[in-house]
N, C-alpha and C. Protein backbone atom coordinates (compact mmCIF):
# COMPACT_ATOMS: atom_id res chain seq x y z
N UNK A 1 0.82 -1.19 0.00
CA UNK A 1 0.00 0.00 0.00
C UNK A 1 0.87 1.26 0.00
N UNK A 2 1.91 1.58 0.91
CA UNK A 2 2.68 2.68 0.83
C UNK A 2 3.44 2.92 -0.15
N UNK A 3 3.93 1.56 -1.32
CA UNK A 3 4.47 2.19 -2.86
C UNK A 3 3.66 2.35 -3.65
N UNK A 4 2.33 2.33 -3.50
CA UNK A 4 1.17 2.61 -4.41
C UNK A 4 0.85 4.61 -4.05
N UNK A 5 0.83 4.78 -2.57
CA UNK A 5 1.13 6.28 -2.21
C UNK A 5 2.51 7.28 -2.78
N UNK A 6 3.41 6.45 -2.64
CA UNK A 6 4.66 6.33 -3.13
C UNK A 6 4.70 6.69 -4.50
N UNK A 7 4.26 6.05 -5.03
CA UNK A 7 3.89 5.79 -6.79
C UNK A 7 3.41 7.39 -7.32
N UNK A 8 1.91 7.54 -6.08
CA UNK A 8 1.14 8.39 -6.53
C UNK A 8 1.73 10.01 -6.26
N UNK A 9 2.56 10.16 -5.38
CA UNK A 9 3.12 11.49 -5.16
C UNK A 9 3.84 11.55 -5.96
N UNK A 10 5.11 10.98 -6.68
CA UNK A 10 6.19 10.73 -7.13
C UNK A 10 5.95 11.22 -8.98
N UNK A 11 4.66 10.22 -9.25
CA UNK A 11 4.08 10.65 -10.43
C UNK A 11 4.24 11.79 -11.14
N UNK A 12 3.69 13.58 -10.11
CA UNK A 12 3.46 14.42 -11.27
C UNK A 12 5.38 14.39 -11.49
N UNK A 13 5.57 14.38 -10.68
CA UNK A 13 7.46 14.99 -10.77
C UNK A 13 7.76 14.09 -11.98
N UNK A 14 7.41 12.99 -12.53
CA UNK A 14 7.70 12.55 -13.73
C UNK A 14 7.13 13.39 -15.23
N UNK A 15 5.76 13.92 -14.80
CA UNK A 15 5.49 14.78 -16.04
C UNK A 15 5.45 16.57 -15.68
N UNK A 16 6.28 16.49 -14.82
CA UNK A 16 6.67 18.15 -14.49
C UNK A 16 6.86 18.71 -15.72
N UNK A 17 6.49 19.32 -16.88
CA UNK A 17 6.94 19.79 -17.73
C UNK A 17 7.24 21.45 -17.43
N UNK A 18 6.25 21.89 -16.66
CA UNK A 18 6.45 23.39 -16.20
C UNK A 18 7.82 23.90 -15.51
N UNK A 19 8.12 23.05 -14.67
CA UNK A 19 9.11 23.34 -13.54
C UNK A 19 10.36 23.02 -14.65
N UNK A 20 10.59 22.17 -15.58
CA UNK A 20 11.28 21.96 -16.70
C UNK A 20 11.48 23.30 -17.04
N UNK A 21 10.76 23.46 -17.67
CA UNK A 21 10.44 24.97 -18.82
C UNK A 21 10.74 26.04 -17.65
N UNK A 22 10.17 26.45 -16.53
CA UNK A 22 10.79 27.41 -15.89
C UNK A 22 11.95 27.43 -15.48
N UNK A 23 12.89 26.59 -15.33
CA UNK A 23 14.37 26.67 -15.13
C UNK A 23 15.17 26.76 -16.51
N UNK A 24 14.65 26.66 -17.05
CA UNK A 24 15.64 26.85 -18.56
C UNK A 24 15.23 27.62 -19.48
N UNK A 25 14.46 28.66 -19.24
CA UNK A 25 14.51 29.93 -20.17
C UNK A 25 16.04 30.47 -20.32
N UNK A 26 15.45 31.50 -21.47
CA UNK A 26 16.74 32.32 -21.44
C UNK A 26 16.83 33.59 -20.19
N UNK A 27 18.43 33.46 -19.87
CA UNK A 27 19.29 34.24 -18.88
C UNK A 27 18.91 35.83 -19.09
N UNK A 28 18.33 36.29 -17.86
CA UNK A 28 18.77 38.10 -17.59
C UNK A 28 19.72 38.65 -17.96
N UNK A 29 19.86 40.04 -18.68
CA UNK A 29 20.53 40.68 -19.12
C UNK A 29 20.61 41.80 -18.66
N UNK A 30 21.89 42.33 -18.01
CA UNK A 30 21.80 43.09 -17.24
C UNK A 30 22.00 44.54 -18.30
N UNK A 31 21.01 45.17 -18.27
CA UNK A 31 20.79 46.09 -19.29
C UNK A 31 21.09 47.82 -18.22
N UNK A 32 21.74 47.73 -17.32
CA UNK A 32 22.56 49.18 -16.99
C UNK A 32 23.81 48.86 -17.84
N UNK A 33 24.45 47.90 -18.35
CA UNK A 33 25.41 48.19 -19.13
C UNK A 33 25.18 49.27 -20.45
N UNK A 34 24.12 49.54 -20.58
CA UNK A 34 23.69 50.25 -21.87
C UNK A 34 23.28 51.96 -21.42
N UNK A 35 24.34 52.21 -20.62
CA UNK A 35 23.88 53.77 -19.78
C UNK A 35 25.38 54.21 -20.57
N UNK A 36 25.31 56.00 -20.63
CA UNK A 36 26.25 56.24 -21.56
C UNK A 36 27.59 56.24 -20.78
N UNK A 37 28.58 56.23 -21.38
CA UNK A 37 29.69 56.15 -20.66
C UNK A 37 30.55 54.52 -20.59
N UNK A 38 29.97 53.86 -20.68
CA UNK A 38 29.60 52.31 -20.72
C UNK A 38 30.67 51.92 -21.81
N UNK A 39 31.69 51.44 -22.09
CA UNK A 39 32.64 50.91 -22.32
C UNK A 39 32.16 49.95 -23.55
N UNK A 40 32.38 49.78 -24.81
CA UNK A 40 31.84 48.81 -25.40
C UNK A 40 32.22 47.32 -25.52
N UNK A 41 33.37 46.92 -24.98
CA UNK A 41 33.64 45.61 -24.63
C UNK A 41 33.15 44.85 -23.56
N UNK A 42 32.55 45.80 -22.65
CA UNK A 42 31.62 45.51 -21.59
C UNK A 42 29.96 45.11 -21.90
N UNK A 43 29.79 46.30 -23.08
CA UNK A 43 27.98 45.92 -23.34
C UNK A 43 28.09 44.76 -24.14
N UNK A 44 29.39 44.38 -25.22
CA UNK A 44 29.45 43.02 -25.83
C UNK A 44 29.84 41.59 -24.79
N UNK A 45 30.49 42.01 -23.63
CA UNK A 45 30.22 40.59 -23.09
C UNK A 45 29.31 40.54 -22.03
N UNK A 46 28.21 41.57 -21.86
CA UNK A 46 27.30 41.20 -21.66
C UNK A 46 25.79 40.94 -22.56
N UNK A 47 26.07 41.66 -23.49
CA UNK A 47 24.74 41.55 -24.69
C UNK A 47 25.19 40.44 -25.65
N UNK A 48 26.37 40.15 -25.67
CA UNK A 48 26.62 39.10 -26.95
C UNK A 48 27.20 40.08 -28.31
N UNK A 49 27.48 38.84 -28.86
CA UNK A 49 27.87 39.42 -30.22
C UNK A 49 26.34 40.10 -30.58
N UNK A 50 26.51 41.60 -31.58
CA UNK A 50 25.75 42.12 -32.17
C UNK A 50 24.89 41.73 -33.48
N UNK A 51 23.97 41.78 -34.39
CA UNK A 51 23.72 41.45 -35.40
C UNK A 51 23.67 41.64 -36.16
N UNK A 52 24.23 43.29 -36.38
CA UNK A 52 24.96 44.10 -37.09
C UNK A 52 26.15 45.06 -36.40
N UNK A 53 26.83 45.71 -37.05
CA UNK A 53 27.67 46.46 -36.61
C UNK A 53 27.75 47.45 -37.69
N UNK A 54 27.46 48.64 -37.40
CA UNK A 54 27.93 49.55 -38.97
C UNK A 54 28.85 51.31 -38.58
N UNK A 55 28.76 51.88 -39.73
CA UNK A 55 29.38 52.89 -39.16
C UNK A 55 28.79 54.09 -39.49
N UNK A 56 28.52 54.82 -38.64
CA UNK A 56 27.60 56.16 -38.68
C UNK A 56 28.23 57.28 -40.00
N UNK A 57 27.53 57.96 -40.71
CA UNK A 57 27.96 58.73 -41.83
C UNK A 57 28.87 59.74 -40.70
N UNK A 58 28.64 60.19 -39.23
CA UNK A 58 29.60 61.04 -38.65
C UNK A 58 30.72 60.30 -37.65
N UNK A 59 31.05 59.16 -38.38
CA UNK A 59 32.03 58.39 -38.07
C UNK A 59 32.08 57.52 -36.52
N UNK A 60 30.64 57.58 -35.74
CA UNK A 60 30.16 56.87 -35.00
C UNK A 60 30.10 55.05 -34.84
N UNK A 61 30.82 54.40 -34.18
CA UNK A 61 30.62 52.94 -34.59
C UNK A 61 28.67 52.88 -33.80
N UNK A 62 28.25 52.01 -34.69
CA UNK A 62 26.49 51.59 -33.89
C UNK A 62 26.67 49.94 -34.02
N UNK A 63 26.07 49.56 -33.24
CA UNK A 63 25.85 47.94 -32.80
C UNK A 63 24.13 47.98 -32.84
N UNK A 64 23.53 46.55 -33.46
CA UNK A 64 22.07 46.69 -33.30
C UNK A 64 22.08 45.01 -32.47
N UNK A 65 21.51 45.20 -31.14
CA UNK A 65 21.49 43.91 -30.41
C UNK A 65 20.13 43.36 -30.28
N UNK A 66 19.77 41.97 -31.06
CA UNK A 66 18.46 41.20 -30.37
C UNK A 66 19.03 40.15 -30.13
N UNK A 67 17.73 40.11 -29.01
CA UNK A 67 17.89 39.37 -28.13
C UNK A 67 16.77 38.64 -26.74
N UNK A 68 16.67 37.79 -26.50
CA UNK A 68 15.47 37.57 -25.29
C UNK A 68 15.91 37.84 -23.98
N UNK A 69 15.30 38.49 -23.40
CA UNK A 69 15.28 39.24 -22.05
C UNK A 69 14.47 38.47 -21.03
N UNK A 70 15.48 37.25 -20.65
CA UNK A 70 14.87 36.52 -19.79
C UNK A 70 14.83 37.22 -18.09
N UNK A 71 14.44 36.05 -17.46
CA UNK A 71 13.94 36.54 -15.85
C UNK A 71 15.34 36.16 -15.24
N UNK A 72 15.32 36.63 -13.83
CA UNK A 72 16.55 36.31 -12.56
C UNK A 72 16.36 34.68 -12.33
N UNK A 73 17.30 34.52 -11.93
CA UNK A 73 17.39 32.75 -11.61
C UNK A 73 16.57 32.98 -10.28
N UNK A 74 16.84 33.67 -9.15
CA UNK A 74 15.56 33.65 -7.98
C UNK A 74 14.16 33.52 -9.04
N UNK A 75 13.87 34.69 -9.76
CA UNK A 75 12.40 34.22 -10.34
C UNK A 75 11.67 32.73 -11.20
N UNK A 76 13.05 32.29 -11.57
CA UNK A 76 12.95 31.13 -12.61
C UNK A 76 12.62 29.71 -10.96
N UNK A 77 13.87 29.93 -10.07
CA UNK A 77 13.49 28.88 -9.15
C UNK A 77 12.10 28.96 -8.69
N UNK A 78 11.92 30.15 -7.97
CA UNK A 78 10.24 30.32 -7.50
C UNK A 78 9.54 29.80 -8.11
N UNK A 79 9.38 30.14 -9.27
CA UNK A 79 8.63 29.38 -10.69
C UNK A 79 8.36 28.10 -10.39
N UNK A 80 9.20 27.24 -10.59
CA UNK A 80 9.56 25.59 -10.26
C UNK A 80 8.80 25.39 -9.15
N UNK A 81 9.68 26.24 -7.94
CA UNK A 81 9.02 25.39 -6.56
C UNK A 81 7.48 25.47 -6.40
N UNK A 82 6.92 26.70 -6.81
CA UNK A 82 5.59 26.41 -6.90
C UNK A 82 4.97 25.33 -7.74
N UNK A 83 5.58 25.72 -9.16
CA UNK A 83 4.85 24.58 -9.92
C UNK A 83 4.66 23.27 -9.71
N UNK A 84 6.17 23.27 -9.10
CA UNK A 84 6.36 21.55 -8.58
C UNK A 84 5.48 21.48 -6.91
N UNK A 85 5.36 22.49 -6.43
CA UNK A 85 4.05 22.32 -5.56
C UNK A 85 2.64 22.03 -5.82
N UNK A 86 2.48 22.46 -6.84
CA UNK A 86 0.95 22.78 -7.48
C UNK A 86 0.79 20.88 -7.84
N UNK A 87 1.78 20.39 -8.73
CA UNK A 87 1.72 19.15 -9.46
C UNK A 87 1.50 18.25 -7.98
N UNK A 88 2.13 18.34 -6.99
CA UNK A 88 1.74 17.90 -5.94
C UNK A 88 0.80 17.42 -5.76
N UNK A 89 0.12 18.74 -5.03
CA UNK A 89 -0.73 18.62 -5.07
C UNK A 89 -1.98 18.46 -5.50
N UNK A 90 -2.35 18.27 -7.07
CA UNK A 90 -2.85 18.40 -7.86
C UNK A 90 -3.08 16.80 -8.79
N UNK A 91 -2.23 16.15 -7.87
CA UNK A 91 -1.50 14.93 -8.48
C UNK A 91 -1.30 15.27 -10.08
N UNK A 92 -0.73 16.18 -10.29
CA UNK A 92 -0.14 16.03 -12.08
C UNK A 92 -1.10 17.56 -12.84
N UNK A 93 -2.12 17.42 -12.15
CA UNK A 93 -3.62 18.27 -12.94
C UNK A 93 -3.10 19.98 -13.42
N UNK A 94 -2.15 20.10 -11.98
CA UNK A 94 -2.20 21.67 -12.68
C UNK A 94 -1.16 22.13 -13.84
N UNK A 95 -0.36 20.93 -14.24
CA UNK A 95 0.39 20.83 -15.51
C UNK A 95 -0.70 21.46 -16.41
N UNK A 96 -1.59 20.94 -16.52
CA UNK A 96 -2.57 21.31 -17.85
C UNK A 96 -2.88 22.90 -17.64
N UNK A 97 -2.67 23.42 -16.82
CA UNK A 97 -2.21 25.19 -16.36
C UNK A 97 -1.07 25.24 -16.40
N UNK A 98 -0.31 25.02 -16.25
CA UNK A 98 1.31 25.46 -15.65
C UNK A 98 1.91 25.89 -16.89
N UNK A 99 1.79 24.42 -17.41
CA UNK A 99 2.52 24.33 -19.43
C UNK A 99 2.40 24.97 -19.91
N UNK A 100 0.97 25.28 -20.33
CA UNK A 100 0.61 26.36 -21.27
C UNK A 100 1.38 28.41 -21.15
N UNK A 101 1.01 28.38 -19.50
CA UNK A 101 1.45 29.60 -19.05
C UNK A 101 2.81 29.59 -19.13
N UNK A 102 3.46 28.72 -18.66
CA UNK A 102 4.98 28.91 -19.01
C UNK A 102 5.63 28.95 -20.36
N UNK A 103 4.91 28.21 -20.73
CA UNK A 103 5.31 28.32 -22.75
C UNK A 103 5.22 29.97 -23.12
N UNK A 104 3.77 30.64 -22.80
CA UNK A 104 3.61 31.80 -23.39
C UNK A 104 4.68 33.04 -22.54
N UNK A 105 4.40 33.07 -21.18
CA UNK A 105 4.95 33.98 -20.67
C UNK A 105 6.65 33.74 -20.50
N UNK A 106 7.12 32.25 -19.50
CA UNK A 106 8.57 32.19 -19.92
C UNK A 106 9.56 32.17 -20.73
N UNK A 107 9.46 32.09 -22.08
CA UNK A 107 10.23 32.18 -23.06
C UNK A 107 11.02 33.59 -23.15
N UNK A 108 10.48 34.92 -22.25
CA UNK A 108 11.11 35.49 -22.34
C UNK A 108 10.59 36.71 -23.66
N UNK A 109 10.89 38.02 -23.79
CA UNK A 109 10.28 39.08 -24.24
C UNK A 109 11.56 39.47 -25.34
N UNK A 110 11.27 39.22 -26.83
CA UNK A 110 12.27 39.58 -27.66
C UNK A 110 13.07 41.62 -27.71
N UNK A 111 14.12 41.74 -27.43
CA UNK A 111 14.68 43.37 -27.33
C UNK A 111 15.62 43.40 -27.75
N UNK A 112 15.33 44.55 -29.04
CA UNK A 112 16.02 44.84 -29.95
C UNK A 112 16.59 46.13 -29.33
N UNK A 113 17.91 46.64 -29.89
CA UNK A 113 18.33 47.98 -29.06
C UNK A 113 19.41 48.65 -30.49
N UNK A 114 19.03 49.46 -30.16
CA UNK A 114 20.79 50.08 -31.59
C UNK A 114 21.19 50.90 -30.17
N UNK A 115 23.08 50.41 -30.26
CA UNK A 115 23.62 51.16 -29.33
C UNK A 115 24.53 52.05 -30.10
N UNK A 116 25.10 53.47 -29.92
CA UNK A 116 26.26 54.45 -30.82
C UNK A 116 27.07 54.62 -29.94
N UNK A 117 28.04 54.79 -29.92
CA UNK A 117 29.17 54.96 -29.40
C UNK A 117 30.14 56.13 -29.69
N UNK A 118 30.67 56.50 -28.97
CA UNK A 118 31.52 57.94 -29.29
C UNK A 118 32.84 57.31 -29.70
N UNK A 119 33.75 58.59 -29.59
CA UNK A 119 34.96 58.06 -30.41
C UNK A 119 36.17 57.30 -30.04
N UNK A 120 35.25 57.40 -28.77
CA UNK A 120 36.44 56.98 -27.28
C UNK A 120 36.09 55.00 -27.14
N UNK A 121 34.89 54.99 -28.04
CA UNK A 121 34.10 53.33 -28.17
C UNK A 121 33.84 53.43 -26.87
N UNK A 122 32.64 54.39 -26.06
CA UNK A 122 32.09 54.56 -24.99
C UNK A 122 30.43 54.56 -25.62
N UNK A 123 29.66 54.31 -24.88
CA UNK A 123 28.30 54.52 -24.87
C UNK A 123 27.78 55.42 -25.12
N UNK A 124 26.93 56.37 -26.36
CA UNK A 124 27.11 57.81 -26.61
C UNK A 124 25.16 57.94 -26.22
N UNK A 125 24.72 56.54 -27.43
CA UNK A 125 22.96 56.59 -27.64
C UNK A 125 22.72 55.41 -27.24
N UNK A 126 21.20 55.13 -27.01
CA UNK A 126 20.50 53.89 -26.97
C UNK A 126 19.77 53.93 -27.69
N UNK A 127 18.82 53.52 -28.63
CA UNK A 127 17.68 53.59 -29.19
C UNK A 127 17.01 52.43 -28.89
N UNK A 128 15.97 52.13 -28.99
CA UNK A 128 15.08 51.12 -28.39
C UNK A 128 14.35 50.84 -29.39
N UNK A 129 14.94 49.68 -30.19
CA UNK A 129 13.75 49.39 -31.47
C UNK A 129 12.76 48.49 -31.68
N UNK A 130 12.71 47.69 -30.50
CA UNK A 130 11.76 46.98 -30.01
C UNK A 130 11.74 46.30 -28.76
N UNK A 131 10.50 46.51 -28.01
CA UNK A 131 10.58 45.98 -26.95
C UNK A 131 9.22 44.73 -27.07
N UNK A 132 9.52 43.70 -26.09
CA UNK A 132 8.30 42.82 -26.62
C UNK A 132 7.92 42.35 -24.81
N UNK A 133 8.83 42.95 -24.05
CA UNK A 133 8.07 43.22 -22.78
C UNK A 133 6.49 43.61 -22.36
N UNK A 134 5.68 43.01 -21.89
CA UNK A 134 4.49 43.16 -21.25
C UNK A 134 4.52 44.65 -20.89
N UNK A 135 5.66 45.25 -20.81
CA UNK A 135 5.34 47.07 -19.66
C UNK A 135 6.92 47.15 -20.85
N UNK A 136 6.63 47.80 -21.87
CA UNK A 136 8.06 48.25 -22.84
C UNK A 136 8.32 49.16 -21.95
N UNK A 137 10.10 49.58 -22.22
CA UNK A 137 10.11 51.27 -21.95
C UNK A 137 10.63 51.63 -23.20
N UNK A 138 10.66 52.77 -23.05
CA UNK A 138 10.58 53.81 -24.40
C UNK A 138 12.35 53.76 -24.63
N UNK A 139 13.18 53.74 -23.64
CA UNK A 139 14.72 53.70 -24.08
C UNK A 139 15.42 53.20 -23.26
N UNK A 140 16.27 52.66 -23.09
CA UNK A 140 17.34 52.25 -21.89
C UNK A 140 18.51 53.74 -21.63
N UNK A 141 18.43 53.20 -20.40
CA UNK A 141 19.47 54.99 -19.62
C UNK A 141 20.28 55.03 -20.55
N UNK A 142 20.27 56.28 -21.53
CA UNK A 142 21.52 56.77 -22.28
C UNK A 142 22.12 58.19 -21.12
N UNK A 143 21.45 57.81 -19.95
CA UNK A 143 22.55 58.69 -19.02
C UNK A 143 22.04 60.60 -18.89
N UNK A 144 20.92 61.01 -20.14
CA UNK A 144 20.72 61.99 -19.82
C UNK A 144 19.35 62.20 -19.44
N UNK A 145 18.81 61.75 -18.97
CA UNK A 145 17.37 61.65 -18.21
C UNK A 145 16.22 61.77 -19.78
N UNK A 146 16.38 62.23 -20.54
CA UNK A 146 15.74 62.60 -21.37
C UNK A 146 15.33 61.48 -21.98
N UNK A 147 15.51 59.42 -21.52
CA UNK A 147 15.26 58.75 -22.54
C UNK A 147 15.88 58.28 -23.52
């Protein structure tokens, strides 16, 4: 009787697919690297290689970065421990919730950015050419309050 209880708790943790999917989105990006002043070997090993690189007609280097703007690893664990609470208790059931929500919302919010740089290859602009965040903002700190 107790590996049949055994059996039955043990179960959802075999079709956890949520708690799966919430630990392995894509990684936070720490986006104060993109405030002016900002060093550009710094915003590349934290943004990644660029997907273009070109050069401004006033001799400006610009970088255009996309990319998915995942959550903090605290938010990704929370994620799990609930989910893997819920399946618990739920024996398996609230997978058929969990999955779906984590598919749409964890994958993470696609952000596109063009960064310019001065002559010093310091942080000059940000432009913000797409945000796919639930709450966009209009620019990342280019350092003069203005956006």
């Amino acid at each position: 009787m107790r590996k049949n209880w055994l059996l039955v708790l043990l179960l959802p943790l075999l079709t956890a697919c949520s708690v799966v999917m919430a630990t392995s989105g894509p990684e936070c990006k720490d986006l104060s690297v993109l405030k002016r002043g900002t060093d550009r070997y710094q915003v590349l090993a934290e943004m990644g290689q660029p997907v273009a690189t070109e050069v401004e007609a006033d001799g400006r280097k610009c970088d255009i970065f996309k990319f998915m703007q995942g959550q903090h690893g605290s938010v990704k664990a929370g994620k799990a421990v609930l989910y893997g609470a819920a399946d618990i208790f739920t024996l398996g059931l609230a997978e058929l919730v969990t999955t779906p929500v984590e598919g749409v919302a964890g994958k993470g919010a696609e952000i596109k950015a063009r960064v310019l740089y001065d002559a010093r290859n310091r942080v000059d602009e940000v432009q913000v050419l797409g945000d796919g965040r639930w709450i966009p903002v209009q620019s990342i700190g280019d350092g003069t309050g203005q956006g």
